[in-house]
PDB file of N, CA and C in Angstrom:
ATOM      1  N   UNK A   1     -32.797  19.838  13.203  1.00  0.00           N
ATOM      2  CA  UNK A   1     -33.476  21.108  13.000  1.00  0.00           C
ATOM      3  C   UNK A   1     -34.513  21.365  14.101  1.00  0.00           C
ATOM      4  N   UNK A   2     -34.952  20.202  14.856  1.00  0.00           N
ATOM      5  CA  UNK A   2     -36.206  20.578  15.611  1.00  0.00           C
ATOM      6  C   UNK A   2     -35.184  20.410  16.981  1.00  0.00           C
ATOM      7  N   UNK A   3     -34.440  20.367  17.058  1.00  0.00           N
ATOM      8  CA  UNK A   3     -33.397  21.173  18.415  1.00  0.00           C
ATOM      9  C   UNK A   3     -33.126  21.997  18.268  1.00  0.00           C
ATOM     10  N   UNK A   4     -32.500  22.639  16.900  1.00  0.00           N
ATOM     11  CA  UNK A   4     -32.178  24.025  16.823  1.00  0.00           C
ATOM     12  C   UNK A   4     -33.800  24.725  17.162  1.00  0.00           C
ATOM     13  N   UNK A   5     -34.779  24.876  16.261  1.00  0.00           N
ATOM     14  CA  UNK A   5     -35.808  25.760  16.729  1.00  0.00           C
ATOM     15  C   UNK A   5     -36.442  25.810  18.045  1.00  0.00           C
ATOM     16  N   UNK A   6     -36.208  24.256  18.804  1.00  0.00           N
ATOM     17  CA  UNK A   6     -36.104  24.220  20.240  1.00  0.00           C
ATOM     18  C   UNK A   6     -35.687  25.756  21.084  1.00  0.00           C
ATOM     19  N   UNK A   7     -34.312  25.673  20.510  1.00  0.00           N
ATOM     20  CA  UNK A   7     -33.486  26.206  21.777  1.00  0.00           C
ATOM     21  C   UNK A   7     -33.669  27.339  21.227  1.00  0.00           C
ATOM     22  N   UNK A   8     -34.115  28.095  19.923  1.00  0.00           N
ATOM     23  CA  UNK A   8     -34.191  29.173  19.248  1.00  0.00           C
ATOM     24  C   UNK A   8     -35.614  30.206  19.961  1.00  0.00           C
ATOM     25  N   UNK A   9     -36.364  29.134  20.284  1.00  0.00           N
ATOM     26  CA  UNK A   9     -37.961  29.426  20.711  1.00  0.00           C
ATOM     27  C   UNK A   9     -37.787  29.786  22.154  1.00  0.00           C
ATOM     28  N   UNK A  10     -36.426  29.333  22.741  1.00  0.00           N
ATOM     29  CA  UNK A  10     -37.149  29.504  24.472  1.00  0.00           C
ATOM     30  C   UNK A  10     -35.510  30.953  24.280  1.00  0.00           C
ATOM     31  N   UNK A  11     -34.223  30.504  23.724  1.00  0.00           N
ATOM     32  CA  UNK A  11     -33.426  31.619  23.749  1.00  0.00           C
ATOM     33  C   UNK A  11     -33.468  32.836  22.914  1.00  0.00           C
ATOM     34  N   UNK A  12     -33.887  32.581  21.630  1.00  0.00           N
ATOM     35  CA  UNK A  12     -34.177  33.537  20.574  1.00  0.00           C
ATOM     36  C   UNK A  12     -33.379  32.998  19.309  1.00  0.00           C
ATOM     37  N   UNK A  13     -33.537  33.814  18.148  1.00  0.00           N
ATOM     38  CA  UNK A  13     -31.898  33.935  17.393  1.00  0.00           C
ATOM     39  C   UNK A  13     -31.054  34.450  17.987  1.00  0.00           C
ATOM     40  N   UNK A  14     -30.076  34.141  17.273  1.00  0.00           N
ATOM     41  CA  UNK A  14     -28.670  34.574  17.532  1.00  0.00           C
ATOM     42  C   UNK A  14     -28.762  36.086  16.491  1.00  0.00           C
ATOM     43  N   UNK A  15     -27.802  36.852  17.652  1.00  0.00           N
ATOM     44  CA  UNK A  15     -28.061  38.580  17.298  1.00  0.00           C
ATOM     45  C   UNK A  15     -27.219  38.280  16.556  1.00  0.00           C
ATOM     46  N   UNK A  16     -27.299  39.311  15.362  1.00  0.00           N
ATOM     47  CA  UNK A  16     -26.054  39.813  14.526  1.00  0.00           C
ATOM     48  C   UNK A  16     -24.806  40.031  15.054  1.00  0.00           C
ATOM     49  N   UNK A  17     -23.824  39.911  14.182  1.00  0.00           N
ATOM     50  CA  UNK A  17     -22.482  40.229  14.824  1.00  0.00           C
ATOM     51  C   UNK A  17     -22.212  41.741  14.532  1.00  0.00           C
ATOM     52  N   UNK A  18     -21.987  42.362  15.397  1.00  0.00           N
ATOM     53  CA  UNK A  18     -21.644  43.799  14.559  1.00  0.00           C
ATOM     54  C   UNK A  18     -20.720  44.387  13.929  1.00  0.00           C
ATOM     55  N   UNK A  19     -19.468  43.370  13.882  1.00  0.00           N
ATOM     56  CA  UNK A  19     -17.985  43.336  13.116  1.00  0.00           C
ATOM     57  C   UNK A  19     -18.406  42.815  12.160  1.00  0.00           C
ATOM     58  N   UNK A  20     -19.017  41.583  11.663  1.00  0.00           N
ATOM     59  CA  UNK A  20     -18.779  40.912  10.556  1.00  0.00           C
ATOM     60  C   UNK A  20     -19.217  41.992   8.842  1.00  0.00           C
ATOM     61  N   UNK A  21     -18.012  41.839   7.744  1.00  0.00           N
ATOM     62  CA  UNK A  21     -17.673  40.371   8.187  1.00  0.00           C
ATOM     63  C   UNK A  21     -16.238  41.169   8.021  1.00  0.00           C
ATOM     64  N   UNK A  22     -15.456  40.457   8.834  1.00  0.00           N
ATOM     65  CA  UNK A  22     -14.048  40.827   9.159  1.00  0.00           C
ATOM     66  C   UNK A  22     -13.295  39.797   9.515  1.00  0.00           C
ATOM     67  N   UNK A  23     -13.442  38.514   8.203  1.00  0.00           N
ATOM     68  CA  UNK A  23     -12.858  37.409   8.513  1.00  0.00           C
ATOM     69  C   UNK A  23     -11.390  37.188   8.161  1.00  0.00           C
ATOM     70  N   UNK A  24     -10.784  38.157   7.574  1.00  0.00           N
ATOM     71  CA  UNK A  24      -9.236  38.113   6.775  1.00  0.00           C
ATOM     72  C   UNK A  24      -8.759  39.510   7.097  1.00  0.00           C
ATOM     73  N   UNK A  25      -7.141  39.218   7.747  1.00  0.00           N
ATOM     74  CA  UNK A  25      -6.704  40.260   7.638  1.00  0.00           C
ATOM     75  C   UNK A  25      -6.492  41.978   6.903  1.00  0.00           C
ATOM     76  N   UNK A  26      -7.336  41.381   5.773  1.00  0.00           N
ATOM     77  CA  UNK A  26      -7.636  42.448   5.344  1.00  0.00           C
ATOM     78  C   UNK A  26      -9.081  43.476   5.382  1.00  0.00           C
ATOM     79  N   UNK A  27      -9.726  42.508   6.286  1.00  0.00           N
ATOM     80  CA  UNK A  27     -10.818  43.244   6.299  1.00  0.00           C
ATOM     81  C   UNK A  27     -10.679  43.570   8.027  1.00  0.00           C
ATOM     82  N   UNK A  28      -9.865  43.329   8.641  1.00  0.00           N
ATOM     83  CA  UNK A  28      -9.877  43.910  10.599  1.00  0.00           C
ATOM     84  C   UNK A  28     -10.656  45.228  10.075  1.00  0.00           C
ATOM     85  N   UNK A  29     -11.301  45.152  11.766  1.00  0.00           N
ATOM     86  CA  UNK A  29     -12.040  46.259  12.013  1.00  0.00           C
ATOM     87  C   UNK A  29     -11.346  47.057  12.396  1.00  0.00           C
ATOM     88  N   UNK A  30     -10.962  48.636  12.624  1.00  0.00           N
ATOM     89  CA  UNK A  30     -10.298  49.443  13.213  1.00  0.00           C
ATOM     90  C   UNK A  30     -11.153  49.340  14.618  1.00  0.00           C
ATOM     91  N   UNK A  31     -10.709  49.163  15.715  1.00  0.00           N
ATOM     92  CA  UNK A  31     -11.365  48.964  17.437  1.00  0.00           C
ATOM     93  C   UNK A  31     -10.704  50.448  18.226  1.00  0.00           C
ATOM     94  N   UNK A  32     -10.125  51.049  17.479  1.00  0.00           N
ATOM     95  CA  UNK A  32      -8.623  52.044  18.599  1.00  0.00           C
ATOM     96  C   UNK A  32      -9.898  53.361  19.086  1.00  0.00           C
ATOM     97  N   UNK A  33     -10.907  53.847  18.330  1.00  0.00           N
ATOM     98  CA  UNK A  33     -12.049  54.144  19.096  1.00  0.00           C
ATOM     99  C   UNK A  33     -12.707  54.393  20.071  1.00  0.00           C
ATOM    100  N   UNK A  34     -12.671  52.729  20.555  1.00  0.00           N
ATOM    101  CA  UNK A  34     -13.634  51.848  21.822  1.00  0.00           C
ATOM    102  C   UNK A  34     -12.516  51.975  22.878  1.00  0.00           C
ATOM    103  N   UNK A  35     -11.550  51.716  22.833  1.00  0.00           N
ATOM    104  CA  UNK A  35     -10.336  52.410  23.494  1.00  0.00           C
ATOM    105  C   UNK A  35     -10.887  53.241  24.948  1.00  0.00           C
ATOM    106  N   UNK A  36     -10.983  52.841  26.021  1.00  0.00           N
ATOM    107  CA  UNK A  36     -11.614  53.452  26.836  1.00  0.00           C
ATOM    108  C   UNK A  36     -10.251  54.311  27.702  1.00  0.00           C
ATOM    109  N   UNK A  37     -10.643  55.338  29.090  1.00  0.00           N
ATOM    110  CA  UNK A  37      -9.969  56.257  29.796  1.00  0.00           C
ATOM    111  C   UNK A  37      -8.836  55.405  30.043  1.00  0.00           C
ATOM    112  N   UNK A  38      -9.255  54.366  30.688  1.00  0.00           N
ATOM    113  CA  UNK A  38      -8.227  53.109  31.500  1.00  0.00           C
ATOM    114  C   UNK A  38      -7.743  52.668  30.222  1.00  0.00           C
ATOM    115  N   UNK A  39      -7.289  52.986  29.238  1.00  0.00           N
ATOM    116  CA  UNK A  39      -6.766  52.371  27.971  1.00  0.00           C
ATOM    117  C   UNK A  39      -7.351  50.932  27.875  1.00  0.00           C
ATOM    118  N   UNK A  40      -8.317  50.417  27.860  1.00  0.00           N
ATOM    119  CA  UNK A  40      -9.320  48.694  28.172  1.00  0.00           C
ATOM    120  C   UNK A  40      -9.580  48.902  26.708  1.00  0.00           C
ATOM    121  N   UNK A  41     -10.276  47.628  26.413  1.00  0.00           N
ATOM    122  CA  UNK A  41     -11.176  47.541  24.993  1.00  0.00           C
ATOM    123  C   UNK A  41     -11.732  46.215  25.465  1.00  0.00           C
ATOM    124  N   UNK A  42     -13.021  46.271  25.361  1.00  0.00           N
ATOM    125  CA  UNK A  42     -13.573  45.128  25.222  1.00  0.00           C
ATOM    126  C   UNK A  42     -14.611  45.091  24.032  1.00  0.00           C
ATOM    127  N   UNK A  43     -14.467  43.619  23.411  1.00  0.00           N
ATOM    128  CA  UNK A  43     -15.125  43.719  22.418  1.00  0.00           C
ATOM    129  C   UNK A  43     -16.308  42.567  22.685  1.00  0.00           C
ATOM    130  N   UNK A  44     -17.379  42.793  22.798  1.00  0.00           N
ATOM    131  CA  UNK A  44     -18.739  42.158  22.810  1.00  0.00           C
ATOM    132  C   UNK A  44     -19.901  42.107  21.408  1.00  0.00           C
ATOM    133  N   UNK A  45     -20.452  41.071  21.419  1.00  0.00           N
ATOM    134  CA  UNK A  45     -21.426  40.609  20.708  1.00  0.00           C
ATOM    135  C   UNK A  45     -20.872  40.186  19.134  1.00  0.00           C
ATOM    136  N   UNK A  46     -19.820  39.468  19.804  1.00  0.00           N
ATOM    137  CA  UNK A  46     -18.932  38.338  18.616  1.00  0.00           C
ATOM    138  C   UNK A  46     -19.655  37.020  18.855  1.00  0.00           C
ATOM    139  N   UNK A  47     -20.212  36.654  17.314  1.00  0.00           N
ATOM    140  CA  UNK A  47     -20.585  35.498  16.875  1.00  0.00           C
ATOM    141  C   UNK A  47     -19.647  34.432  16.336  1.00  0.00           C
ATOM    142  N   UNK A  48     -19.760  33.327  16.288  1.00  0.00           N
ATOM    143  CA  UNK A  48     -19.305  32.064  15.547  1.00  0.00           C
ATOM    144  C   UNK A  48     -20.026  31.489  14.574  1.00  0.00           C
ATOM    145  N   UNK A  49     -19.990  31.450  12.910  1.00  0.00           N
ATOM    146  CA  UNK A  49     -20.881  30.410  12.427  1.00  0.00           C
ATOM    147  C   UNK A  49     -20.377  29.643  12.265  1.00  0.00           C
ATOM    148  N   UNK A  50     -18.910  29.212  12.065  1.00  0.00           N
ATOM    149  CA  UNK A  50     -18.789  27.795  11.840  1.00  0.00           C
ATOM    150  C   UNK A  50     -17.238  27.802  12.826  1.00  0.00           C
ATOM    151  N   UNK A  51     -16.801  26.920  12.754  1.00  0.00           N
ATOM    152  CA  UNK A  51     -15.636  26.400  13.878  1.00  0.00           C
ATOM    153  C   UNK A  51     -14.503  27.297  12.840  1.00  0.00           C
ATOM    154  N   UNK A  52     -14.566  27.459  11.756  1.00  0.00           N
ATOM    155  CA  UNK A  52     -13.336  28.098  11.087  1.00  0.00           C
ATOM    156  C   UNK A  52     -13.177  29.997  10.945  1.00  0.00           C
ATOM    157  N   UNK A  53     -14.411  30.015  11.296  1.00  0.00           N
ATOM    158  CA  UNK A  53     -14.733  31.524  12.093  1.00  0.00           C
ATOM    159  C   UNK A  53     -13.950  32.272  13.006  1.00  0.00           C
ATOM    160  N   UNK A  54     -12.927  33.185  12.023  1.00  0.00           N
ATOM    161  CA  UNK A  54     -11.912  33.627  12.843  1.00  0.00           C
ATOM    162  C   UNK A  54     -12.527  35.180  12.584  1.00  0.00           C
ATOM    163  N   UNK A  55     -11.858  36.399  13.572  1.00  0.00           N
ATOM    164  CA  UNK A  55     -12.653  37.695  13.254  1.00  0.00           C
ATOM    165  C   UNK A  55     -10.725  38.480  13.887  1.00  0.00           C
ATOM    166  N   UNK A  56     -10.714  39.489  12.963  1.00  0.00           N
ATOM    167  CA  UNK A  56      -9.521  40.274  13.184  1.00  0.00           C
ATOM    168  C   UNK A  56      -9.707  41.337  13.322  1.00  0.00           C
ATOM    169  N   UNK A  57      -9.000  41.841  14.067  1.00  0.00           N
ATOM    170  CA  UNK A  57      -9.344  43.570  14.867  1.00  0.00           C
ATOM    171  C   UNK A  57      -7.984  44.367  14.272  1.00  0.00           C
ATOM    172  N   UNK A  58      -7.780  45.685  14.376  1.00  0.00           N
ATOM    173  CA  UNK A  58      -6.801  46.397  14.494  1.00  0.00           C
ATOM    174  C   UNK A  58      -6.964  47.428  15.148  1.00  0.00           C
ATOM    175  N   UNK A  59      -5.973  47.734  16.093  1.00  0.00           N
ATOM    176  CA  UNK A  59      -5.740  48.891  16.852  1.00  0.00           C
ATOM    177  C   UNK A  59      -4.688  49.832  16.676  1.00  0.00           C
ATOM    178  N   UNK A  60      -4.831  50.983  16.821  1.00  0.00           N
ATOM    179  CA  UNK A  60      -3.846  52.026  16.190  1.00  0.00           C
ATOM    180  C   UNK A  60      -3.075  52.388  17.451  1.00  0.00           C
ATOM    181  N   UNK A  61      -1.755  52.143  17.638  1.00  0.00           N
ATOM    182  CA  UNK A  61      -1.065  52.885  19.181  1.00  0.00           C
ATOM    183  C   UNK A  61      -0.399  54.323  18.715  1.00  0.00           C
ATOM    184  N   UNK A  62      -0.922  55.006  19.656  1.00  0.00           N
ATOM    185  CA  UNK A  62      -0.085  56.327  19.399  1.00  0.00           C
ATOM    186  C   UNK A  62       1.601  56.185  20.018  1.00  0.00           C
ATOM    187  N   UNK A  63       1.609  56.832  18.875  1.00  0.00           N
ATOM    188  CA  UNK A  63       3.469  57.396  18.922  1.00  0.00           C
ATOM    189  C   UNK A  63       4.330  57.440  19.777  1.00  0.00           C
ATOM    190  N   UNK A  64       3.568  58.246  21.139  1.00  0.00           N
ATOM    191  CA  UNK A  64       4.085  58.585  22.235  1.00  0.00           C
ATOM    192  C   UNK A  64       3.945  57.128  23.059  1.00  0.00           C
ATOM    193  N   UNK A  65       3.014  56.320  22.779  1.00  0.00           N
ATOM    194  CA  UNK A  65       3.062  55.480  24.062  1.00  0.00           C
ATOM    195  C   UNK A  65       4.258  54.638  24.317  1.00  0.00           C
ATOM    196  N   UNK A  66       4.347  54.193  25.379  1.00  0.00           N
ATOM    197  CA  UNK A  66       5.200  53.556  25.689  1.00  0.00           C
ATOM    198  C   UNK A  66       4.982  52.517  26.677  1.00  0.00           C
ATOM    199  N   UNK A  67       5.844  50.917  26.877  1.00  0.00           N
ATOM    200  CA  UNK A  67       4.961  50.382  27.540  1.00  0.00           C
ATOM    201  C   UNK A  67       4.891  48.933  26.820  1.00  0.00           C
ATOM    202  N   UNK A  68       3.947  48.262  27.343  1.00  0.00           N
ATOM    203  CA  UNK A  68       4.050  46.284  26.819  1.00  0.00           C
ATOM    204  C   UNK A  68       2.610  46.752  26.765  1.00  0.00           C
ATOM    205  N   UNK A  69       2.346  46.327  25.252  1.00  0.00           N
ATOM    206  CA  UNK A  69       0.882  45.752  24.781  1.00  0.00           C
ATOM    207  C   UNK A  69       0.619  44.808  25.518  1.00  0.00           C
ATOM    208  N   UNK A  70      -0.627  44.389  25.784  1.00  0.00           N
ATOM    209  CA  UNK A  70      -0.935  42.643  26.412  1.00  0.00           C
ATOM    210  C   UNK A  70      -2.040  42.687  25.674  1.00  0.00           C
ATOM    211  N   UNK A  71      -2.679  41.624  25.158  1.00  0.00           N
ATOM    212  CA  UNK A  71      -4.046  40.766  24.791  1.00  0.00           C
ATOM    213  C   UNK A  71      -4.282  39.659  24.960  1.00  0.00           C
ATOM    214  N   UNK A  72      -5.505  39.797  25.573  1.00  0.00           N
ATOM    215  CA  UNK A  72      -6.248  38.688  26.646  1.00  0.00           C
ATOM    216  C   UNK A  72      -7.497  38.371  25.570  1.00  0.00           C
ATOM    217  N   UNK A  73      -7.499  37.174  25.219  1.00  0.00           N
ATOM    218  CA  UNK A  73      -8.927  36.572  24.562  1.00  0.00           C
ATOM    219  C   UNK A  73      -9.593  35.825  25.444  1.00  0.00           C
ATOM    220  N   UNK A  74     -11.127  36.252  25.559  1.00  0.00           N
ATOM    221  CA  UNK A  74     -11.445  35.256  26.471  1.00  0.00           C
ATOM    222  C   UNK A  74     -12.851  34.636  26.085  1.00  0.00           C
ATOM    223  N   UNK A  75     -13.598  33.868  26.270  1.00  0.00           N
ATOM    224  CA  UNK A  75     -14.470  33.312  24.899  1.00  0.00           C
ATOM    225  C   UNK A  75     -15.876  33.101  26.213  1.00  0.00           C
TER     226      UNK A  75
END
């Protein structure tokens, strides 16, 4: 505990996650939104509390598109 408040005192807390909680497929966040011009999404200020801390997204593709999805996780 006196490492954690260590590293808490000189880095801070840890910010909120702003997805959570969206730990089961049934709770994904809708992301299709954030969806930028360049069709990109990046998703920032994802937390971990424990190693079994998984977080699920969903994105909506329109109709018309056409084309290879790709997703890149990068930690």
């Amino acid at each position: 505990s006196d490492d954690v408040a260590g590293i808490r005192a000189i880095y801070g807390a840890t910010a909120q996650d702003p997805y959570e909680p969206n730990n089961f497929g049934s709770a994904a966040k809708d992301v299709t939104s954030q969806i930028d011009a360049n069709e990109h999404l990046s998703i920032i200020g994802l937390t971990f509390q424990a190693a079994n801390d998984g977080d699920w997204f969903q994105v909506t593709v329109p109709a018309e598109t056409t084309g290879t999805l790709v997703v890149k996780a990068q930690a």
